[in-house]
Protein backbone atom coordinates (compact mmCIF):
# COMPACT_ATOMS: atom_id res chain seq x y z
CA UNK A 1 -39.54 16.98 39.74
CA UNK A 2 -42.66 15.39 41.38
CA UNK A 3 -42.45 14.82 44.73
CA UNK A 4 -45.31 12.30 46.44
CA UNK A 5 -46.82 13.30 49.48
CA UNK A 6 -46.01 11.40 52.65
CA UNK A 7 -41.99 10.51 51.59
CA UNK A 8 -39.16 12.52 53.20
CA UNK A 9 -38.63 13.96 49.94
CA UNK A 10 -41.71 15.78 50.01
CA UNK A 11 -41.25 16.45 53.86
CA UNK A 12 -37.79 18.16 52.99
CA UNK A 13 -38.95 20.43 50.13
CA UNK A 14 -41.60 21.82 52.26
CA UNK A 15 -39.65 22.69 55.11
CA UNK A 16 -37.62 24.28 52.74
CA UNK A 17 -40.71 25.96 51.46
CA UNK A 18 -41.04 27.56 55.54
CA UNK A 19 -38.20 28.45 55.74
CA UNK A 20 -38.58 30.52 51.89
CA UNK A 21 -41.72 32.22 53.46
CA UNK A 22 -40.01 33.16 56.76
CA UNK A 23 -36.68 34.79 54.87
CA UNK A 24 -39.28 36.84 52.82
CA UNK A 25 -41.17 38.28 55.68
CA UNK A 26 -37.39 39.08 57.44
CA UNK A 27 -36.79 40.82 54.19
CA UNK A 28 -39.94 42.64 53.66
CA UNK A 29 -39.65 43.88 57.42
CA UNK A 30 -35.83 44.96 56.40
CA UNK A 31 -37.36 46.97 53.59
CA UNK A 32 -39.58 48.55 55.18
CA UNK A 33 -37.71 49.30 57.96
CA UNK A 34 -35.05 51.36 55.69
CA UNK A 35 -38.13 52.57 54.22
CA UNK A 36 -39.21 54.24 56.89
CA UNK A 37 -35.58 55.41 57.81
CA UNK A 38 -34.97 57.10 54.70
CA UNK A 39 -38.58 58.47 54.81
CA UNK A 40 -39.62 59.34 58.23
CA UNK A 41 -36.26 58.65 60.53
CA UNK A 42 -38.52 56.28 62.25
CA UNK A 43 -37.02 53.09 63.43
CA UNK A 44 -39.27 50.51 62.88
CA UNK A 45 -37.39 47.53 64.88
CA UNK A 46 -36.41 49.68 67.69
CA UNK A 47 -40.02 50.97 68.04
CA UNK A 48 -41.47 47.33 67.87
CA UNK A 49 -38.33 45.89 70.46
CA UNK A 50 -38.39 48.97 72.46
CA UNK A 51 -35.29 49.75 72.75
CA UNK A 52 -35.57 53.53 72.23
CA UNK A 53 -34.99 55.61 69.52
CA UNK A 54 -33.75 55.85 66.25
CA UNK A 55 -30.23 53.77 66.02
CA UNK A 56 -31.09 52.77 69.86
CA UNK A 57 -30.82 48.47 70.03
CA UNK A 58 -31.06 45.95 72.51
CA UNK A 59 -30.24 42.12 72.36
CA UNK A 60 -33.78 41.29 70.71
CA UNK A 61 -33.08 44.24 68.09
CA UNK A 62 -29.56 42.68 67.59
CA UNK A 63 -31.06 39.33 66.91
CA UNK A 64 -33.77 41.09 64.19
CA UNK A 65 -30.79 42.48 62.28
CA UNK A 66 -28.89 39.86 62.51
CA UNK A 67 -31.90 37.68 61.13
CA UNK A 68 -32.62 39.69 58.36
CA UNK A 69 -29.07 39.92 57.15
CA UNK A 70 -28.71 36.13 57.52
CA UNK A 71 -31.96 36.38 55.19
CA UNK A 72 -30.57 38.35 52.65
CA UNK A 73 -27.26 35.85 52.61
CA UNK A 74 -29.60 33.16 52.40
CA UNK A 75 -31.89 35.02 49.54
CA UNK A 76 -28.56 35.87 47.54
CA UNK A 77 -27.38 32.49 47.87
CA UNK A 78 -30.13 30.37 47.14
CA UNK A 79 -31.97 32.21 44.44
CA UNK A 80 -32.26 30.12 41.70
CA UNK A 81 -33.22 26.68 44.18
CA UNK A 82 -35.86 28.99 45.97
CA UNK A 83 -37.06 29.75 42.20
CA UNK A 84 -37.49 25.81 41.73
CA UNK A 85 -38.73 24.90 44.50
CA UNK A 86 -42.05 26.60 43.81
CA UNK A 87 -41.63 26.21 40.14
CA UNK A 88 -40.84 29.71 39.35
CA UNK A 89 -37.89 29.04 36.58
């Protein structure tokens, strides 16, 4: 579907196309944070909140997790509209 610049349309479906980028980034920093769980038993969200140590969280690590399982949801549910959207399938 071709979407003209300028109409809500378009507006829409790249707002939609933000909020694609900003799940991914969520998710990357989820993988890599159970990355480095698995691999080094280093915390990578507590480190970067400061909230301690491994397992340690605080209400701005709470709201990281929670965002990046929100992304996943999102991710799981959305899959094949995220793959039109940038014209993947």
């Amino acid at each position: 579907m071709c979407v003209l610049p300028g109409t809500l349309e378009f507006q829409q479906e790249d707002n939609m196309k933000t909020l694609d980028v900003i799940v991914a980034v969520l998710l990357v920093v989820g993988g890599l944070n159970w990355g480095l769980v698995a691999l080094a038993n280093f915390d990578l969200v507590a480190f970067l909140t400061s909230s301690g140590g491994f397992g340690m969280k605080n209400a701005l690590g709470s709201v990281v997790y929670g965002l990046v399982g929100l992304s996943a949801i999102y991710q799981v549910l959305l899959w094949r509209s995220i793959q039109r959207r940038w014209a993947v399938a």
